[in-house]
PDB file of N, CA and C in Angstrom:
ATOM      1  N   UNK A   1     -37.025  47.613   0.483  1.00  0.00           N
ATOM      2  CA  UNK A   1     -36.835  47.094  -0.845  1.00  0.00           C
ATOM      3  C   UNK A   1     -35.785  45.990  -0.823  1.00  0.00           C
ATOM      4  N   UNK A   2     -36.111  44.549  -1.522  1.00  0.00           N
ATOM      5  CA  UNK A   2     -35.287  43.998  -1.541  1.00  0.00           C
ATOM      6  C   UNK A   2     -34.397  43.914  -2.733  1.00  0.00           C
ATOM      7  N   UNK A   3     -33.016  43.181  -2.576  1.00  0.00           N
ATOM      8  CA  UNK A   3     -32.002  43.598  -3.859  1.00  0.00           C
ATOM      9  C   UNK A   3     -31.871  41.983  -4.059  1.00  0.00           C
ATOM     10  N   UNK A   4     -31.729  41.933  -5.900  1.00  0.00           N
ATOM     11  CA  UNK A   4     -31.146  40.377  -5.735  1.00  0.00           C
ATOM     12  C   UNK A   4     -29.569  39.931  -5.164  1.00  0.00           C
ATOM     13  N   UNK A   5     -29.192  39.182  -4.735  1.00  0.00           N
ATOM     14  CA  UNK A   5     -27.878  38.907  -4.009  1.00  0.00           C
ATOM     15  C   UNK A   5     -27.351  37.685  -4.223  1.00  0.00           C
ATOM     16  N   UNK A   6     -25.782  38.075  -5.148  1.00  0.00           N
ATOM     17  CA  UNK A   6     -25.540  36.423  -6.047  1.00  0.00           C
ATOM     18  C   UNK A   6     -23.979  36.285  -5.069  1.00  0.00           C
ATOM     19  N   UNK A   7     -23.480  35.471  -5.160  1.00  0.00           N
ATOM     20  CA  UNK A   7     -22.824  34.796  -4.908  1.00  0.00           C
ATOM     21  C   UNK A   7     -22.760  34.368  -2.930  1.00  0.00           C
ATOM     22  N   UNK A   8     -21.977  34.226  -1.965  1.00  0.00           N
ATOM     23  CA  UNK A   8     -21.657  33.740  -1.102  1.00  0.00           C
ATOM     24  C   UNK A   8     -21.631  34.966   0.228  1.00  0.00           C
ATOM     25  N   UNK A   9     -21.662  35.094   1.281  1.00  0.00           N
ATOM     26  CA  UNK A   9     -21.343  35.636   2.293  1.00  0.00           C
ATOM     27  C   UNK A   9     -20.028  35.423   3.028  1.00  0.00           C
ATOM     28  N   UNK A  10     -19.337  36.325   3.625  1.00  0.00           N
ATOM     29  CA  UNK A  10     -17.942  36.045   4.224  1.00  0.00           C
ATOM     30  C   UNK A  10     -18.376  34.788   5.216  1.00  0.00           C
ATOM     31  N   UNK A  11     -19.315  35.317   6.293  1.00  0.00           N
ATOM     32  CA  UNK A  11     -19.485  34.214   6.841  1.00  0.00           C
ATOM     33  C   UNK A  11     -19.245  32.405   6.722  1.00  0.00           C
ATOM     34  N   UNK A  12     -20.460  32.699   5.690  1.00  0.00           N
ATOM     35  CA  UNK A  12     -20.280  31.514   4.948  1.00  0.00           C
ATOM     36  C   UNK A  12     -18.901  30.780   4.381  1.00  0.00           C
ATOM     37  N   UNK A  13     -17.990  31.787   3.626  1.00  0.00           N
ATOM     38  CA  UNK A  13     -16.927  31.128   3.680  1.00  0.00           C
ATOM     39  C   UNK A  13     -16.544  30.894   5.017  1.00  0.00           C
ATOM     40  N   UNK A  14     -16.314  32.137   5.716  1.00  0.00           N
ATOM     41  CA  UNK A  14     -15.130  31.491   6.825  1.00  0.00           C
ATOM     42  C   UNK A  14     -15.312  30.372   7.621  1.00  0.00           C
ATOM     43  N   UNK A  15     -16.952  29.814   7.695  1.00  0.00           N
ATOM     44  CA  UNK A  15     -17.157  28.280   8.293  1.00  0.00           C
ATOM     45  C   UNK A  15     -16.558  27.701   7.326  1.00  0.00           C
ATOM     46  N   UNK A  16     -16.763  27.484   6.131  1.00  0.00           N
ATOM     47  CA  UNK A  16     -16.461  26.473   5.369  1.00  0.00           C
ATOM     48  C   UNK A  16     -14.867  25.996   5.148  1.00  0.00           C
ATOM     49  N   UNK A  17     -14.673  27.326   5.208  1.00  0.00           N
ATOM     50  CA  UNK A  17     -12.905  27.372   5.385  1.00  0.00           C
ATOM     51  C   UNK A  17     -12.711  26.626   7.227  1.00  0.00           C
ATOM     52  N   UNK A  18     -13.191  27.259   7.720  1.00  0.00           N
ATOM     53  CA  UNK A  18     -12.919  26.307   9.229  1.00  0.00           C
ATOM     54  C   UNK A  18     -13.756  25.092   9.726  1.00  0.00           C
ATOM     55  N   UNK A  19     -14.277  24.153   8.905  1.00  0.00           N
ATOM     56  CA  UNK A  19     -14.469  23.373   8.229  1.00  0.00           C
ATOM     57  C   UNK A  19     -13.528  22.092   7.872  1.00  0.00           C
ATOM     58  N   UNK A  20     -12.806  22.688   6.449  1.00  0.00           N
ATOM     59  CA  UNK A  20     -11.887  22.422   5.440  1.00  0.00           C
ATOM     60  C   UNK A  20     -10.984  21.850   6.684  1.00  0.00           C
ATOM     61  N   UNK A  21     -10.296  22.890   7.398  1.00  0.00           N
ATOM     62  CA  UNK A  21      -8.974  23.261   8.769  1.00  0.00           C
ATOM     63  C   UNK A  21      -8.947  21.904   9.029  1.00  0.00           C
ATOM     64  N   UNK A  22     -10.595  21.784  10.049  1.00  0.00           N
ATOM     65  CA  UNK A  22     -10.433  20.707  11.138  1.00  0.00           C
ATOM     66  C   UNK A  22     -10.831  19.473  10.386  1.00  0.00           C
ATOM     67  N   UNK A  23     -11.544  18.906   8.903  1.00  0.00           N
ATOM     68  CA  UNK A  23     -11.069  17.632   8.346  1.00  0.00           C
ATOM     69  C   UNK A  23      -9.934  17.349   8.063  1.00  0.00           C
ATOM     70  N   UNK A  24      -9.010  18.133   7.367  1.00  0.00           N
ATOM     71  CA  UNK A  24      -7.870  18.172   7.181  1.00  0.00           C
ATOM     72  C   UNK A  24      -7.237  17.877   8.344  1.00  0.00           C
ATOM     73  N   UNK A  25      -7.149  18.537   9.641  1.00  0.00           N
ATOM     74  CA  UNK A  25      -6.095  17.750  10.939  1.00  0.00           C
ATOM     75  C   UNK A  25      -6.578  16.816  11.351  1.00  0.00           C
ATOM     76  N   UNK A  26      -7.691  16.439  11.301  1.00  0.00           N
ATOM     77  CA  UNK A  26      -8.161  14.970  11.575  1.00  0.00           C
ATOM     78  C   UNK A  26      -7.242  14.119  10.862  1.00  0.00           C
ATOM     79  N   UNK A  27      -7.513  14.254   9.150  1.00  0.00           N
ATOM     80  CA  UNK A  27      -6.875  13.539   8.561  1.00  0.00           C
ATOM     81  C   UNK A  27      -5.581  13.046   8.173  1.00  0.00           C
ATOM     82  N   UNK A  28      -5.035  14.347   8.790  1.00  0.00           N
ATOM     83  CA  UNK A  28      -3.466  14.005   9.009  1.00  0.00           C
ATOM     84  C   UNK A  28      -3.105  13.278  10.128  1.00  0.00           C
ATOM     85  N   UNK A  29      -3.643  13.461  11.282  1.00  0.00           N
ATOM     86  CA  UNK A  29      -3.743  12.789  12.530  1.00  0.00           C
ATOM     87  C   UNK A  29      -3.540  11.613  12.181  1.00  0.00           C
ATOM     88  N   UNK A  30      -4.855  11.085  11.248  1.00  0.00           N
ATOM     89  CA  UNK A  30      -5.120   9.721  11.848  1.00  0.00           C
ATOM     90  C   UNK A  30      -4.018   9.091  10.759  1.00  0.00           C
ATOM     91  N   UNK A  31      -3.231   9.759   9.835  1.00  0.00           N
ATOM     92  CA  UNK A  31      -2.389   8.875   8.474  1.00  0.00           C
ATOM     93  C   UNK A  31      -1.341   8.956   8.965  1.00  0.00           C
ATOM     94  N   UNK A  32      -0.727   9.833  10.551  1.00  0.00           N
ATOM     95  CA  UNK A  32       0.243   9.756  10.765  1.00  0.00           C
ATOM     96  C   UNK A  32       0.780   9.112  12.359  1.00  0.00           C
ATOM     97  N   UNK A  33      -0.562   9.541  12.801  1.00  0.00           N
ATOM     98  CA  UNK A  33      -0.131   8.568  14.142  1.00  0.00           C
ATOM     99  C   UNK A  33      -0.907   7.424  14.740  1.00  0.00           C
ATOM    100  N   UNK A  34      -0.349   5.953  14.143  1.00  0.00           N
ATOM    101  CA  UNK A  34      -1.030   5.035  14.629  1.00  0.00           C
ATOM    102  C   UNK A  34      -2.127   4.885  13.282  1.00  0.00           C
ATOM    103  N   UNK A  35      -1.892   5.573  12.049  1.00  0.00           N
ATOM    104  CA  UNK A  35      -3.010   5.115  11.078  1.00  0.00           C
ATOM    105  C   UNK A  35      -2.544   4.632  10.053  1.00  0.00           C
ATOM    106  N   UNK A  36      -2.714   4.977   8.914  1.00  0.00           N
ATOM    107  CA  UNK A  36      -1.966   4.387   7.547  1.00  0.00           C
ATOM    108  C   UNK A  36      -0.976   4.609   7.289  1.00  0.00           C
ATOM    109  N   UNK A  37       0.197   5.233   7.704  1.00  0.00           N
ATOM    110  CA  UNK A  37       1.479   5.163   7.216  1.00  0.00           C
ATOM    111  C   UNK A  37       2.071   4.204   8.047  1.00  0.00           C
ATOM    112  N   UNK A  38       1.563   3.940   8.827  1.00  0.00           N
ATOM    113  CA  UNK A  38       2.583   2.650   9.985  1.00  0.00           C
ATOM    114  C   UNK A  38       2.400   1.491   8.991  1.00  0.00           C
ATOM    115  N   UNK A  39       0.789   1.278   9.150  1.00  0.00           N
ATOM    116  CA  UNK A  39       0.269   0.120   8.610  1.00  0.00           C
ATOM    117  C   UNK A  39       1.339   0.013   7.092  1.00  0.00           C
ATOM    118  N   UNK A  40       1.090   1.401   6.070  1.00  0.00           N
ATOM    119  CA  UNK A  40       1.963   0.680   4.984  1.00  0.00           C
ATOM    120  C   UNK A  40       3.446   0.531   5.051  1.00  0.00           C
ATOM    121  N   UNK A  41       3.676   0.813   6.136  1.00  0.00           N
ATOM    122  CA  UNK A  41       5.314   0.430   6.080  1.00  0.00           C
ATOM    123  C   UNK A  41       5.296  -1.062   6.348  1.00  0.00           C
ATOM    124  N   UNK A  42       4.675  -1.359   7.476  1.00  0.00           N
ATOM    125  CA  UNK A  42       4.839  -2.616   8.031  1.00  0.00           C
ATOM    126  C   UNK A  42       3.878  -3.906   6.539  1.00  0.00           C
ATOM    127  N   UNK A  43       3.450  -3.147   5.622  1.00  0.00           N
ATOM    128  CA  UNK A  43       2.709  -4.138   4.856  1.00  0.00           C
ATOM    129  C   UNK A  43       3.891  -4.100   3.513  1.00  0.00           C
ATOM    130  N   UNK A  44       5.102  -3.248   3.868  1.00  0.00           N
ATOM    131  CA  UNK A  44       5.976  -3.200   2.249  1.00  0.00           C
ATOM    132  C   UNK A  44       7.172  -4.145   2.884  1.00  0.00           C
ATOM    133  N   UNK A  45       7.367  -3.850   4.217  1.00  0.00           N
ATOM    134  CA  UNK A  45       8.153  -5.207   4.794  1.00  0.00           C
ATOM    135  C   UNK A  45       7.682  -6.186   4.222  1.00  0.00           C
ATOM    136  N   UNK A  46       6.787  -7.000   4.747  1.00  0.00           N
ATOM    137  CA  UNK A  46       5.938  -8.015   4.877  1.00  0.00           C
ATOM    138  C   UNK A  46       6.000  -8.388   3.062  1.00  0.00           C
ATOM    139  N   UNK A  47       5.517  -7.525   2.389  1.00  0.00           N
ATOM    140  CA  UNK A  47       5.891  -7.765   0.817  1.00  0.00           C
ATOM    141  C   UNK A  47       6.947  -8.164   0.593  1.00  0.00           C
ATOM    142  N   UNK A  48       8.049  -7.343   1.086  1.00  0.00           N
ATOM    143  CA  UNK A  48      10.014  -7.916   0.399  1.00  0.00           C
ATOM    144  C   UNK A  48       9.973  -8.849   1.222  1.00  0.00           C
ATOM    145  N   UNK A  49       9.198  -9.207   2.455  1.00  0.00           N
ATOM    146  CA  UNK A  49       9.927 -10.899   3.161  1.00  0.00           C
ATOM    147  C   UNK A  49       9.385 -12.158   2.214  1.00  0.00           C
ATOM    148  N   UNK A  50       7.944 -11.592   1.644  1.00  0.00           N
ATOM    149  CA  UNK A  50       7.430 -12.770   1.219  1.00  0.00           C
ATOM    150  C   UNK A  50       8.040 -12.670  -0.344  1.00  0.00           C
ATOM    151  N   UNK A  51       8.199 -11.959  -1.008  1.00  0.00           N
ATOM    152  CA  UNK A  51       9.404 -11.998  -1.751  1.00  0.00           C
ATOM    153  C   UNK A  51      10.863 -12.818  -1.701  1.00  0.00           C
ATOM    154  N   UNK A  52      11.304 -12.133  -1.276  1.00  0.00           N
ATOM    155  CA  UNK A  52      12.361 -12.460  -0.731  1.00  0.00           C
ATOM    156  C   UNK A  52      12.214 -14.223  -0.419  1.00  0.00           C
ATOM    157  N   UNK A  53      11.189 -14.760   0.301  1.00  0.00           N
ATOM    158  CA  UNK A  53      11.065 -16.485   0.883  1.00  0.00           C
ATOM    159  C   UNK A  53      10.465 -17.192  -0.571  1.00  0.00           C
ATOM    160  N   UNK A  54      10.067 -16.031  -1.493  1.00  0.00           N
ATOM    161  CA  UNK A  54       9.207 -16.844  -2.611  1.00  0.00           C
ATOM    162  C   UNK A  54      10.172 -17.290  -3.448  1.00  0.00           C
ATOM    163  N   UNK A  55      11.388 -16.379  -3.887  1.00  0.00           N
ATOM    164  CA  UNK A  55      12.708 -16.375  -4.307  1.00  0.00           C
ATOM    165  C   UNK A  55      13.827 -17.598  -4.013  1.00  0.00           C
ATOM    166  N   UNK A  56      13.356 -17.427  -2.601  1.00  0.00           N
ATOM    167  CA  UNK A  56      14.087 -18.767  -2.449  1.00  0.00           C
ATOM    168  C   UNK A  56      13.175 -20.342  -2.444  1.00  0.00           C
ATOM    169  N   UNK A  57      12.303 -20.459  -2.029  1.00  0.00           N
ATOM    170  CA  UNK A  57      11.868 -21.519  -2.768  1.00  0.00           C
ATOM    171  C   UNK A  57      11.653 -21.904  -3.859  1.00  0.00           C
ATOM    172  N   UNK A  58      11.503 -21.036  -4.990  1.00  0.00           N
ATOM    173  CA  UNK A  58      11.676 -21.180  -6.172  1.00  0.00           C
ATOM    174  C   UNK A  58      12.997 -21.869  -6.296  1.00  0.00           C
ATOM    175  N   UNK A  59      14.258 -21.011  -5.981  1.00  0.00           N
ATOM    176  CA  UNK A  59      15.322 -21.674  -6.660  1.00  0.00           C
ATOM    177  C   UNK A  59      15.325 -22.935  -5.623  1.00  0.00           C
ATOM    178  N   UNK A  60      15.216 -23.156  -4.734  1.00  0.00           N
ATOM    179  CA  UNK A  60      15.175 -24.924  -4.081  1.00  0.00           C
ATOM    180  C   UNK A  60      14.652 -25.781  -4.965  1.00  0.00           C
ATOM    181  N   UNK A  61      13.511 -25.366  -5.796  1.00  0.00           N
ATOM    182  CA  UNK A  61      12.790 -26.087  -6.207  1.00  0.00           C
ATOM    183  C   UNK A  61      13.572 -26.840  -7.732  1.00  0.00           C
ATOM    184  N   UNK A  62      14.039 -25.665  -8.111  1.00  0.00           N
ATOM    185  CA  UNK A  62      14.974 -25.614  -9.191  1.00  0.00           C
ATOM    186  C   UNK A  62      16.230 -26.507  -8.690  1.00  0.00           C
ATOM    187  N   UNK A  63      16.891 -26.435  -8.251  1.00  0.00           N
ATOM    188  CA  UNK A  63      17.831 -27.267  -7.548  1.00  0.00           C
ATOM    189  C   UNK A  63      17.263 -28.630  -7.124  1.00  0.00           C
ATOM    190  N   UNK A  64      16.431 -29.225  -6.295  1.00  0.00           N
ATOM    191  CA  UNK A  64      15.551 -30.294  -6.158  1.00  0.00           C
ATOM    192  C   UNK A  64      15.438 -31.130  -7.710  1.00  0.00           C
ATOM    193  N   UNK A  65      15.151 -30.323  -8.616  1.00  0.00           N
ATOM    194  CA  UNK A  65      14.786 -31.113  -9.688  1.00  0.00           C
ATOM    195  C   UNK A  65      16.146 -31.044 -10.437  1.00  0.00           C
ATOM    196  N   UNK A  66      16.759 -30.039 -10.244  1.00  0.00           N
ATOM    197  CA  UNK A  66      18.686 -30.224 -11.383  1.00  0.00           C
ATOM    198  C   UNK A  66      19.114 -31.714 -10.919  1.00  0.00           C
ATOM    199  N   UNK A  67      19.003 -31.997  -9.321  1.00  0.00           N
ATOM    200  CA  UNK A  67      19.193 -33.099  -8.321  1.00  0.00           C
ATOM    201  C   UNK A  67      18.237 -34.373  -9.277  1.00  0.00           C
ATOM    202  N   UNK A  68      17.123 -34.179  -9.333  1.00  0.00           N
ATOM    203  CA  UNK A  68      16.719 -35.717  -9.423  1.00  0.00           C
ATOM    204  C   UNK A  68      16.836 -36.397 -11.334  1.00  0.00           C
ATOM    205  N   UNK A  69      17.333 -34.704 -12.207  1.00  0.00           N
ATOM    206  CA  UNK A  69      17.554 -35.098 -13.258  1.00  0.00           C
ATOM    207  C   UNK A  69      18.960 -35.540 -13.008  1.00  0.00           C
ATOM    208  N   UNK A  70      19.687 -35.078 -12.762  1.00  0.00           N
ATOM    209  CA  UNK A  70      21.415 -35.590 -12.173  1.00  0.00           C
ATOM    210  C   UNK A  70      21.799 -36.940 -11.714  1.00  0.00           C
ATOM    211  N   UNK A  71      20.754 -37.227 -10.710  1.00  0.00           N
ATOM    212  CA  UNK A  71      20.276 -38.587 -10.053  1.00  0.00           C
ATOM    213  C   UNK A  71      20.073 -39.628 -11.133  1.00  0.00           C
ATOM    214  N   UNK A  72      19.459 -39.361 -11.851  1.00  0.00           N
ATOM    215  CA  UNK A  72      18.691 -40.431 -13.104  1.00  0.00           C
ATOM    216  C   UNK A  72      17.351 -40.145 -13.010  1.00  0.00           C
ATOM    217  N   UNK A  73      16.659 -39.887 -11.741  1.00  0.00           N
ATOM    218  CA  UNK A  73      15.373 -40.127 -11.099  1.00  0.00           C
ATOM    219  C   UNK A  73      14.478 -39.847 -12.173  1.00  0.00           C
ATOM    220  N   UNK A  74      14.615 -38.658 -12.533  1.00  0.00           N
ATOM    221  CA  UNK A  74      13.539 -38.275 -13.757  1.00  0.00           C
ATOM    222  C   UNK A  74      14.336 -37.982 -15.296  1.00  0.00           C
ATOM    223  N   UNK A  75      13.833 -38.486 -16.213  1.00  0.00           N
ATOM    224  CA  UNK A  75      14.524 -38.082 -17.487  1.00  0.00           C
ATOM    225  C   UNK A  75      14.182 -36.557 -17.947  1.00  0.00           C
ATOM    226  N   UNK A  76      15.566 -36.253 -18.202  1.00  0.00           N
ATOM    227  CA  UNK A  76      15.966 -34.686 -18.881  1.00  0.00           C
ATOM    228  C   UNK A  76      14.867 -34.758 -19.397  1.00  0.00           C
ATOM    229  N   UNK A  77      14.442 -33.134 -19.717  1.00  0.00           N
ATOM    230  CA  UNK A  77      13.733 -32.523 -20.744  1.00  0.00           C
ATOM    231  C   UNK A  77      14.419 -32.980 -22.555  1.00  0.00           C
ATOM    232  N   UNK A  78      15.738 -32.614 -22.024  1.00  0.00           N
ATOM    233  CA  UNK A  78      16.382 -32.416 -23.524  1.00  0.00           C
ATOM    234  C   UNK A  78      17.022 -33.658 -24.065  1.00  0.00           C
ATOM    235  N   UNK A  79      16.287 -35.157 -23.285  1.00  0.00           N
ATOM    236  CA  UNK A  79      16.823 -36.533 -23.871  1.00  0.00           C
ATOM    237  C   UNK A  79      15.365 -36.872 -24.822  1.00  0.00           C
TER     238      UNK A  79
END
């Protein structure tokens, strides 16, 4: 005689659970050695340098022109 039979088998979990295990250490693996956490460190540098160089050409630029209104070269905004 057969019986109806609802939900899951242990089995069944315990692959799925060992499963779960080994994506999971993959995925830590690869975010920690040689994968994405290097990469985003070295890409938040790379952000504050180009920061940091954008900052200063800006104010050169600003200075360059205090210079050529100072000069005479170009007339003030505020004449």
């Amino acid at each position: 005689m057969l019986r109806n039979q609802k939900g899951i088998t242990l089995v069944a979990l315990v692959i799925t659970i060992v499963i779960l295990i080994i994506l999971a250490t993959v995925a830590i693996s690869f975010a920690f050695n040689g994968g994405l956490i290097p990469y985003a460190e070295k890409a938040k540098e790379v952000g504050q340098q180009d920061s940091e160089n954008s900052a200063i050409m800006v104010n050169d630029a600003i200075k360059y022109m205090e210079d050529l209104v100072a000069n005479g070269t170009i007339p003030s905004v505020t004449e």
